[in-house]
Protein backbone atom coordinates (compact mmCIF):
# COMPACT_ATOMS: atom_id res chain seq x y z
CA UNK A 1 -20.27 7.38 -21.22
CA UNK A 2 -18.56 8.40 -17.97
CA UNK A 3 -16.54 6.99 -15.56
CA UNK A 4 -18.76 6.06 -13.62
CA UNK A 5 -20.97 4.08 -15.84
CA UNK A 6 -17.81 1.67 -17.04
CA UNK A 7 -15.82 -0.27 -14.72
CA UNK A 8 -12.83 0.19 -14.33
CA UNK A 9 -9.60 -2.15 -14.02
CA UNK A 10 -7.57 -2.10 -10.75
CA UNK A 11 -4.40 -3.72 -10.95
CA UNK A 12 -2.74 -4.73 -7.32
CA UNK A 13 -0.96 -7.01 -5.02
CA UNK A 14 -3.40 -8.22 -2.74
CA UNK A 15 -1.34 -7.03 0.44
CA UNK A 16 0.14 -3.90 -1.09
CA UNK A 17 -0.30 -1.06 1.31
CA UNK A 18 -0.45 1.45 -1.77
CA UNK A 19 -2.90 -0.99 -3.39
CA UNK A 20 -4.66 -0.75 -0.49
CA UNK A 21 -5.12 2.99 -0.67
CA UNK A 22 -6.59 2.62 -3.60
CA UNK A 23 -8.88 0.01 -3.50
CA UNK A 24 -10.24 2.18 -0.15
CA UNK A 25 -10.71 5.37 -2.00
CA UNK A 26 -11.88 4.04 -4.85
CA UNK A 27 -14.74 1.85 -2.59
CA UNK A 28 -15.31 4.95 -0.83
CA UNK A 29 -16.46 6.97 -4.04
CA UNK A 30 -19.12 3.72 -5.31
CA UNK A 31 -16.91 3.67 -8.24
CA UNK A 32 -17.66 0.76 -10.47
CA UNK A 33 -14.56 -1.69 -10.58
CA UNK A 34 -12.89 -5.05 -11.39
CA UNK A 35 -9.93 -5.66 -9.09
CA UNK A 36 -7.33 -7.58 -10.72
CA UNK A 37 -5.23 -9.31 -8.53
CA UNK A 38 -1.44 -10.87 -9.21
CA UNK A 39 0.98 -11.83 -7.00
CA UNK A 40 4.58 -10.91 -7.67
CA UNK A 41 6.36 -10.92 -10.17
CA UNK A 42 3.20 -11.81 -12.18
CA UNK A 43 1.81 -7.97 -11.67
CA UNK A 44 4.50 -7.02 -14.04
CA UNK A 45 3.23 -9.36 -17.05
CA UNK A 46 -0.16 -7.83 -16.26
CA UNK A 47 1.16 -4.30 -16.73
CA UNK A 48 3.88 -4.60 -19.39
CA UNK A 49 1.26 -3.81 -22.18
CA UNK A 50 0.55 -0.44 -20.25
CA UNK A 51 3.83 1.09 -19.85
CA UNK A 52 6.38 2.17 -22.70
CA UNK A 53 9.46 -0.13 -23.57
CA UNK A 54 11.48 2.83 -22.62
CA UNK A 55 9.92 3.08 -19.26
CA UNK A 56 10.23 -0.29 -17.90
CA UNK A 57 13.58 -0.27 -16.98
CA UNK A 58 13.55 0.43 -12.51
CA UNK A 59 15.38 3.33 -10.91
CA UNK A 60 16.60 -0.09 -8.57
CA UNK A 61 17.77 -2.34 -11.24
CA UNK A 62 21.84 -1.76 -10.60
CA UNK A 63 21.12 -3.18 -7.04
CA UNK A 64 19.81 -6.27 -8.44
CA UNK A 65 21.96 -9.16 -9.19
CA UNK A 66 22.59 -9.82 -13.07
CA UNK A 67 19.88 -12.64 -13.54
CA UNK A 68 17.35 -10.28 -11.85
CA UNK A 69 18.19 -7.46 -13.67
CA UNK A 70 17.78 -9.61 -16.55
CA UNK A 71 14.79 -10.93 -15.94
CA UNK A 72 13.02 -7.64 -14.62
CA UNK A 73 14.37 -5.93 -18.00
CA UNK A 74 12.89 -8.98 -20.05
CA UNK A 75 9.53 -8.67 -18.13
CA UNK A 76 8.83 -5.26 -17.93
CA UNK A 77 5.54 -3.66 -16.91
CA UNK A 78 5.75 -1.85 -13.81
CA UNK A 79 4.66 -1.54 -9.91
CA UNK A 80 1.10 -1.65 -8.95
CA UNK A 81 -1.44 0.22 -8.03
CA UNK A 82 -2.71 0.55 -11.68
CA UNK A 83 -5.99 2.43 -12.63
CA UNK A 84 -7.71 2.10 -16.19
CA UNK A 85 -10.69 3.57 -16.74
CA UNK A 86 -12.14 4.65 -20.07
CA UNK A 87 -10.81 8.21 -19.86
CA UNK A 88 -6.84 7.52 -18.55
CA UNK A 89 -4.85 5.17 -17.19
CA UNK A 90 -3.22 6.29 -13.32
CA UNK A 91 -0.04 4.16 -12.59
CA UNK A 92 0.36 5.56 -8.96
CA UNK A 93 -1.16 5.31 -5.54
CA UNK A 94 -1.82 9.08 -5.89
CA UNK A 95 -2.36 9.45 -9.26
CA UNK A 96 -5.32 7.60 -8.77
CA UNK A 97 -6.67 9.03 -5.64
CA UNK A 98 -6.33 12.58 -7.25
CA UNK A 99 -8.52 11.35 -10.29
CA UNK A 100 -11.05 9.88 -7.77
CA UNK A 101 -11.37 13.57 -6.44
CA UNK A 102 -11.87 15.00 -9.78
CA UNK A 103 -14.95 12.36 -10.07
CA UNK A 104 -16.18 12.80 -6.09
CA UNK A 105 -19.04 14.47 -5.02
CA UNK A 106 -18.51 17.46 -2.82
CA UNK A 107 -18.78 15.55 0.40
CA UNK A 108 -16.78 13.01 -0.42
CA UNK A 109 -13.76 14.98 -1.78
CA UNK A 110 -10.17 13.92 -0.37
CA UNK A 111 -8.99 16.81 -0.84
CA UNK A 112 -9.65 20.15 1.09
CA UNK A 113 -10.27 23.43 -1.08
CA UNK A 114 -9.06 25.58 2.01
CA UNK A 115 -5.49 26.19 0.45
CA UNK A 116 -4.05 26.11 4.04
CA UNK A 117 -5.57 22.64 4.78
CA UNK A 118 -5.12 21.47 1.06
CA UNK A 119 -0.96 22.30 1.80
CA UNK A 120 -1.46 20.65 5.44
CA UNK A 121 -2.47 17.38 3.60
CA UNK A 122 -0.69 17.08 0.61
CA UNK A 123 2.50 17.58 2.43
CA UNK A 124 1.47 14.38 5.43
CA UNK A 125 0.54 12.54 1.85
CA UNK A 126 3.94 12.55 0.49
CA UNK A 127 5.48 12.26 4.07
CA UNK A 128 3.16 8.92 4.35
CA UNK A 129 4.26 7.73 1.09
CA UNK A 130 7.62 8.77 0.77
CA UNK A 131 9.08 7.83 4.39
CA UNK A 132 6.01 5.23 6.39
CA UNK A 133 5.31 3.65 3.20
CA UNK A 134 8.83 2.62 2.48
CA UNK A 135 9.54 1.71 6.02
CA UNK A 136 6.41 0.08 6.61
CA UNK A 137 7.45 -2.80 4.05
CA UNK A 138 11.16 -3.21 4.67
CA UNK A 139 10.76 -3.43 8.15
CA UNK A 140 7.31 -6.32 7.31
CA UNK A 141 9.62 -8.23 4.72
CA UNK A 142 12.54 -8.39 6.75
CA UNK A 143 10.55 -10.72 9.41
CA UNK A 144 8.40 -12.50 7.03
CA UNK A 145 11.05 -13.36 4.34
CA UNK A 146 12.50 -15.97 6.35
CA UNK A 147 7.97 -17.36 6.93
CA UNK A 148 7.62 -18.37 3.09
CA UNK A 149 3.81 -19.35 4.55
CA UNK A 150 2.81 -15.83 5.50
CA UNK A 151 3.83 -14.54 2.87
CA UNK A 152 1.88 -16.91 0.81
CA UNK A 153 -1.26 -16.02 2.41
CA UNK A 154 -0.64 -12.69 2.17
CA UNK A 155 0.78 -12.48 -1.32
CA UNK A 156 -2.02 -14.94 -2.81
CA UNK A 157 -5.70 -13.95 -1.48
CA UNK A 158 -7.65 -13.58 -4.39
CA UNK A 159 -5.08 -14.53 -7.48
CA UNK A 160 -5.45 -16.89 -10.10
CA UNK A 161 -5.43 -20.19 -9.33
CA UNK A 162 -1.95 -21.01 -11.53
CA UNK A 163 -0.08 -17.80 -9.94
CA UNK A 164 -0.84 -19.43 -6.42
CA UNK A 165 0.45 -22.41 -7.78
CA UNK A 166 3.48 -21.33 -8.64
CA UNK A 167 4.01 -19.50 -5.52
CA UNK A 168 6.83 -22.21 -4.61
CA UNK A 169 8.65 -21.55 -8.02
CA UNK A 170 8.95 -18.38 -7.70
CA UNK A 171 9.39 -17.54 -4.34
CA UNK A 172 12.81 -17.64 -4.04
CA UNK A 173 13.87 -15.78 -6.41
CA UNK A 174 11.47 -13.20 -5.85
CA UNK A 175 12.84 -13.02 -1.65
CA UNK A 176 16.61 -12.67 -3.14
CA UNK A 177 15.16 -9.95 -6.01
CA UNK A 178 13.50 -8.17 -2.83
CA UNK A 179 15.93 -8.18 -0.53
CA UNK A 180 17.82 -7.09 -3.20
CA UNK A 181 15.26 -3.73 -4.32
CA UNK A 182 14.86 -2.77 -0.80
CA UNK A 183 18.17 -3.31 0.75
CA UNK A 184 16.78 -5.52 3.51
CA UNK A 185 19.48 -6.10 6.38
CA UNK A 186 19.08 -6.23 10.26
CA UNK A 187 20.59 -2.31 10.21
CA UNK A 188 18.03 -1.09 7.73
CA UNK A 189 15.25 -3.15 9.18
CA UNK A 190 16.08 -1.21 12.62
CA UNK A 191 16.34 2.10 10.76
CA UNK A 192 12.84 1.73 9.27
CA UNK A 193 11.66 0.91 12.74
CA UNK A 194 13.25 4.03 13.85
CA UNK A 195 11.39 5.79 10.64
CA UNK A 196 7.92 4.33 11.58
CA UNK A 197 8.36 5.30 15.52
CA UNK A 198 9.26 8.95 14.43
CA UNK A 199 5.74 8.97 11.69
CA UNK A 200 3.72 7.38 14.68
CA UNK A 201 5.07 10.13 17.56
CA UNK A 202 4.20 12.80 15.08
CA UNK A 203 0.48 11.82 14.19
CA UNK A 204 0.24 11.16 18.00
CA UNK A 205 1.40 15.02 18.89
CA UNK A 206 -1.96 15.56 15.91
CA UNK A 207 -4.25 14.06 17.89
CA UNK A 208 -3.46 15.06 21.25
CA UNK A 209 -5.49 17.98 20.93
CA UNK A 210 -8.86 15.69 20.58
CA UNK A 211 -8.78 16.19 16.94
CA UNK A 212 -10.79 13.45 14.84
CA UNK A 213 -8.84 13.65 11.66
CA UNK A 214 -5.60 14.99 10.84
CA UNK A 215 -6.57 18.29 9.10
CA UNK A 216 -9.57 19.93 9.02
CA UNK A 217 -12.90 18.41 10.23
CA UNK A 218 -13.38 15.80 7.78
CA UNK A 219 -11.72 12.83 6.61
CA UNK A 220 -9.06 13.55 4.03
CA UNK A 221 -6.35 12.06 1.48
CA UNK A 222 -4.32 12.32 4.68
CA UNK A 223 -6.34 10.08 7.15
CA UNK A 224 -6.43 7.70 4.26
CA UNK A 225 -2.88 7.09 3.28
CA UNK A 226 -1.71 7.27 7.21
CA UNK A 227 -4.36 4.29 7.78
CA UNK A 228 -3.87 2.13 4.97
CA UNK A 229 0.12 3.07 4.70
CA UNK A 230 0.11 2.12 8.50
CA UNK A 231 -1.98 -0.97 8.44
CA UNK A 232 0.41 -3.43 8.56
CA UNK A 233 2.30 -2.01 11.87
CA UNK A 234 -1.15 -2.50 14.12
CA UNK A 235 -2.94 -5.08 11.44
CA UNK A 236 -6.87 -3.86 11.49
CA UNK A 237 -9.67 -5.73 10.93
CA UNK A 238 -10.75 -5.06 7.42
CA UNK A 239 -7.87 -4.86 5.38
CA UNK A 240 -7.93 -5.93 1.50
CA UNK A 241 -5.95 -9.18 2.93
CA UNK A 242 -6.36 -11.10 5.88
CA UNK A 243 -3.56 -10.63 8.33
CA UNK A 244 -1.83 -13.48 10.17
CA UNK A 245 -2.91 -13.84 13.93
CA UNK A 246 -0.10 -11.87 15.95
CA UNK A 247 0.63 -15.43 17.57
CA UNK A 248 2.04 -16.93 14.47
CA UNK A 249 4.32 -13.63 13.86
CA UNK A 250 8.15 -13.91 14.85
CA UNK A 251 8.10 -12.89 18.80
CA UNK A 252 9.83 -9.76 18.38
CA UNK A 253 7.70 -8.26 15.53
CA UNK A 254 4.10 -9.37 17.11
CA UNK A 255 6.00 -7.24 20.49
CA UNK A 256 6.42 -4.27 18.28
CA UNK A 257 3.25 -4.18 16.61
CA UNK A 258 1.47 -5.09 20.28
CA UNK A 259 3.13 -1.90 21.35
CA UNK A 260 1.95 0.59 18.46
CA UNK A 261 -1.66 -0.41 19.26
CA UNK A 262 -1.68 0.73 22.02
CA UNK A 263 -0.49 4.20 20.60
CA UNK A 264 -2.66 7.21 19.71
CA UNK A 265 -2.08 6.78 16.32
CA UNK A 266 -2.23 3.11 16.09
CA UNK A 267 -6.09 3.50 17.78
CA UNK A 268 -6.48 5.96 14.99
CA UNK A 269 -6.14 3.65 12.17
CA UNK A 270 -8.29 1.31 14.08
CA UNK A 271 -11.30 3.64 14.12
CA UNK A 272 -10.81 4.86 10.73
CA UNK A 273 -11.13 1.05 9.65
CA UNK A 274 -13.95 0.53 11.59
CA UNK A 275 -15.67 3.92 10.28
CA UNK A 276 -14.43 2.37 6.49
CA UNK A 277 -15.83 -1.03 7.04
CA UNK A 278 -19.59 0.06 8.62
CA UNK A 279 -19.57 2.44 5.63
CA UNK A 280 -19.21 -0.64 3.22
């Protein structure tokens, strides 16, 4: 049987921006799945089977404090997005969007086969995911760390029922583990600002010339990842969570994202969520 006759597992975060990628391309390609949904920490009980003992151990864990390195060593598993299907299992955002191009139809390949373009896109991919991606959620968390209920409702669309639940448990030590992992201050919060300005300017200079996607004439792995990676800077319509209204954001974060829809780029990921949703 192929892949497309089994469905497959998706493991995420509901808000997860690589998640997100994901759970777009793999929508895009019909494939059949079961998204399984697990707010953090509880994503790495759900993956620990999945991963080798001598794996689980994160790059980050000598920035945590002892009880969270303890804990995230006693846990294991590993970060989500997670893929298995009957033929592999992908444990990366683009892992799993270069086996959905092995499985695509011509027309819906991410991927160009022009080895100009193909370069072109796989080097915005791993600018997107290396550098926005990162950015993207220090700067979020550093605002919403201190709003326990947006986080919530962002963390806990679609989870089970006793996850949710323990949402107040947890959440504490899960903010201190994060801050922690991702080096949240005020200075790093205003560098990734500066990081997500710089990504924005550059896809605006790619569109100034009318263009409709960023390589090519056709939507690639490259429109994808800027959209989704972006998402949470302008907050589209369509998203696998429900954003919070920009009125109950702190007042300097709704400013900022206020400010990048109005941007070339931001009106870009607009569209492209609007093209993604009639699609559906």
């Amino acid at each position: 049987m192929s892949d497309r006759t089994i469905a497959a597992r998706l493991i995420t975060i509901p808000v997860s921006h690589y998640c997100e990628k994901t759970r777009w391309a793999l929508s895009r390609l019909q494939v059949p799945l079961v998204e399984e949904r697990h707010m953090p920490p509880f994503h790495r009980l759900a993956t620990r089977s999945l991963v080798d003992r001598a794996d689980q151990r994160p790059a980050t864990a000598d920035h945590l404090s002892p009880l969270n390195r303890f804990v995230v060593q006693q846990v294991g598993g590993q970060s989500v997005p997670v893929l298995i299907t009957p033929t592999g299992i992908f444990r990366s955002s683009e892992a799993i969007l270069q086996y959905a191009d092995t499985i695509a139809p011509d027309n819906l390949k991410l991927y160009p086969t022009n080895p100009q373009q193909r370069q072109q896109v796989d080097q915005l991919v791993e600018s997107f995911d290396t550098q926005l991606a990162p950015a993207v959620r220090l700067w979020t968390y550093s605002y919403i760390m201190a709003r326990p209920d947006l986080v919530r409702s962002l963390w806990c669309e679609g989870v089970p029922w006793h996850e949710a639940m323990l949402f107040p448990v947890v959440f504490g030590w899960m903010r201190s583990n994060m801050v922690q992992m991702y080096g949240i201050s005020e200075a790093s919060a205003i560098a990734a600002d500066q990081t997500i300005g710089q990504i924005f300017d550059t896809v605006d200079r790619l569109l100034a010339d009318g263009r409709s996607y960023l390589v090519g004439d056709r939507f690639s792995a490259a429109d994808l990842t800027f959209a989704t990676l972006a998402a949470a800077m302008v907050m589209p319509d369509g998203y696998g969570v429900k954003f919070p209204a920009i009125s109950q954001l702190p007042d300097q974060m709704g400013d900022r994202i206020e400010a990048l829809r109005g941007t070339a780029a931001g009106q870009f990921v607009f569209r492209l969520y609007q093209e993604y949703d009639r699609a559906r």
